[in-house]
Protein backbone atom coordinates (compact mmCIF):
# COMPACT_ATOMS: atom_id res chain seq x y z
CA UNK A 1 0.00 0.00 0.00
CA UNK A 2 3.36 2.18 0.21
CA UNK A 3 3.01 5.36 2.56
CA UNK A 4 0.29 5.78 5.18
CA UNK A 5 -0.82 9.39 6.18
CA UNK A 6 0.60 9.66 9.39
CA UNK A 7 -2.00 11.96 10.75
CA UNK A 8 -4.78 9.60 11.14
CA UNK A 9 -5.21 8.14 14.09
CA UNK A 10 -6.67 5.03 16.11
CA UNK A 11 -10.46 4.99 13.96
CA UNK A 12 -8.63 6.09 10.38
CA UNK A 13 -6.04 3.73 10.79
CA UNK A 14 -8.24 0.67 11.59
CA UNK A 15 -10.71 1.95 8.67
CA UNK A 16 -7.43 1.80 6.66
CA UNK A 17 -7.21 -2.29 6.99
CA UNK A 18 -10.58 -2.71 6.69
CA UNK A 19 -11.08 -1.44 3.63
CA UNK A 20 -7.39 -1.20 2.46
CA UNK A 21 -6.43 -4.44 3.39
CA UNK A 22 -9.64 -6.22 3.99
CA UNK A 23 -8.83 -7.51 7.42
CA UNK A 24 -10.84 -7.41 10.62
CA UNK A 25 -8.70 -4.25 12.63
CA UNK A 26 -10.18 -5.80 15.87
CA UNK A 27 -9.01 -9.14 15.27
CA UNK A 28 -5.81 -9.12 17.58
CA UNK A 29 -3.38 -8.39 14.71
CA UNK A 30 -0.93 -6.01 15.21
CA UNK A 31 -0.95 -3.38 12.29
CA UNK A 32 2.14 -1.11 11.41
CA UNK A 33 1.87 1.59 9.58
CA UNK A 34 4.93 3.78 8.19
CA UNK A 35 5.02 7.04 6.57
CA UNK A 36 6.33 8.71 3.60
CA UNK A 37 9.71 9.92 5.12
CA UNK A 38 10.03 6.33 7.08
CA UNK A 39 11.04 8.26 10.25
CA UNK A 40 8.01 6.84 12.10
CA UNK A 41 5.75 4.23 12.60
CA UNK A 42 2.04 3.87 13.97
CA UNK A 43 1.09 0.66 15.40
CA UNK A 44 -2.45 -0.31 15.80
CA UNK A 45 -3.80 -3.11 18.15
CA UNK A 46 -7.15 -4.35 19.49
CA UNK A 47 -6.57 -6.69 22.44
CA UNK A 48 -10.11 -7.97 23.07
CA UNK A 49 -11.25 -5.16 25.08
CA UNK A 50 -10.22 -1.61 23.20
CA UNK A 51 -8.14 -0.32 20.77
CA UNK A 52 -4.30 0.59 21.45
CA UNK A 53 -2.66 2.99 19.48
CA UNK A 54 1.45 2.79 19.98
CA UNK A 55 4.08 5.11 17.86
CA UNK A 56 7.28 5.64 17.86
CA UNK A 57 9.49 8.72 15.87
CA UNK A 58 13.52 7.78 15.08
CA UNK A 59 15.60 11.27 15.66
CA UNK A 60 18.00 9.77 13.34
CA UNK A 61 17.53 7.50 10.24
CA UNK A 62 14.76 5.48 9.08
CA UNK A 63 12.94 2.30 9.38
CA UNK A 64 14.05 -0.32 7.15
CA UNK A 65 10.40 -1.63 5.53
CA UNK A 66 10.31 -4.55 3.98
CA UNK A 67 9.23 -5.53 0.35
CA UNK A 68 5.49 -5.74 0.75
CA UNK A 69 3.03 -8.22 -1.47
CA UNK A 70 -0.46 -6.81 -1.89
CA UNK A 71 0.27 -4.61 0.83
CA UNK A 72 0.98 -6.80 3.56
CA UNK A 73 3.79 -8.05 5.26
CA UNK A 74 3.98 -10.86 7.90
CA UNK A 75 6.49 -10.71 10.41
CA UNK A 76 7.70 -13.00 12.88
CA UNK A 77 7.84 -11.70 17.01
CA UNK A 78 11.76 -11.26 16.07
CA UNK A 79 11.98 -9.13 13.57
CA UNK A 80 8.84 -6.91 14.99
CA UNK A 81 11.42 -6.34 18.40
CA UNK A 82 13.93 -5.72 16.02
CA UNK A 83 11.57 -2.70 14.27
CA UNK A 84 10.54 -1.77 17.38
């Protein structure tokens, strides 16, 4: 899906893989989100009971983002600690 608009928050984000990605936002995936200049990243999460919205800005260089295919990209628990 390349770059998200960073300035949506918690209900544009989770509208974003519903109709983006056509996935259920309240599911218990986590869903990152990175913008244009790849300096942050917006992390979206629904653990049952309400929606968490986590994000985190690098002072100096970028996230590395992986190729994605049809927009989404599975990661396993390391590499999200390593992104995180």
């Amino acid at each position: 899906m390349g770059h998200t608009d960073m300035r949506k928050g918690m209900q544009g984000l989770a509208l974003q893989v519903q109709q983006g990605l056509k996935r259920d936002p309240h599911g218990g995936d986590l869903f990152v989100f990175r913008g244009r200049t790849g300096s942050l990243i917006k992390i979206i999460w629904h653990d049952g009971i309400g929606m968490s919205l986590y994000s985190k800005r690098l002072e100096k260089g970028r996230f590395v983002w992986p190729s994605a295919k049809d927009g989404i990209v599975s990661l396993t628990n390391a590499q999200l600690s390593c992104l995180l």
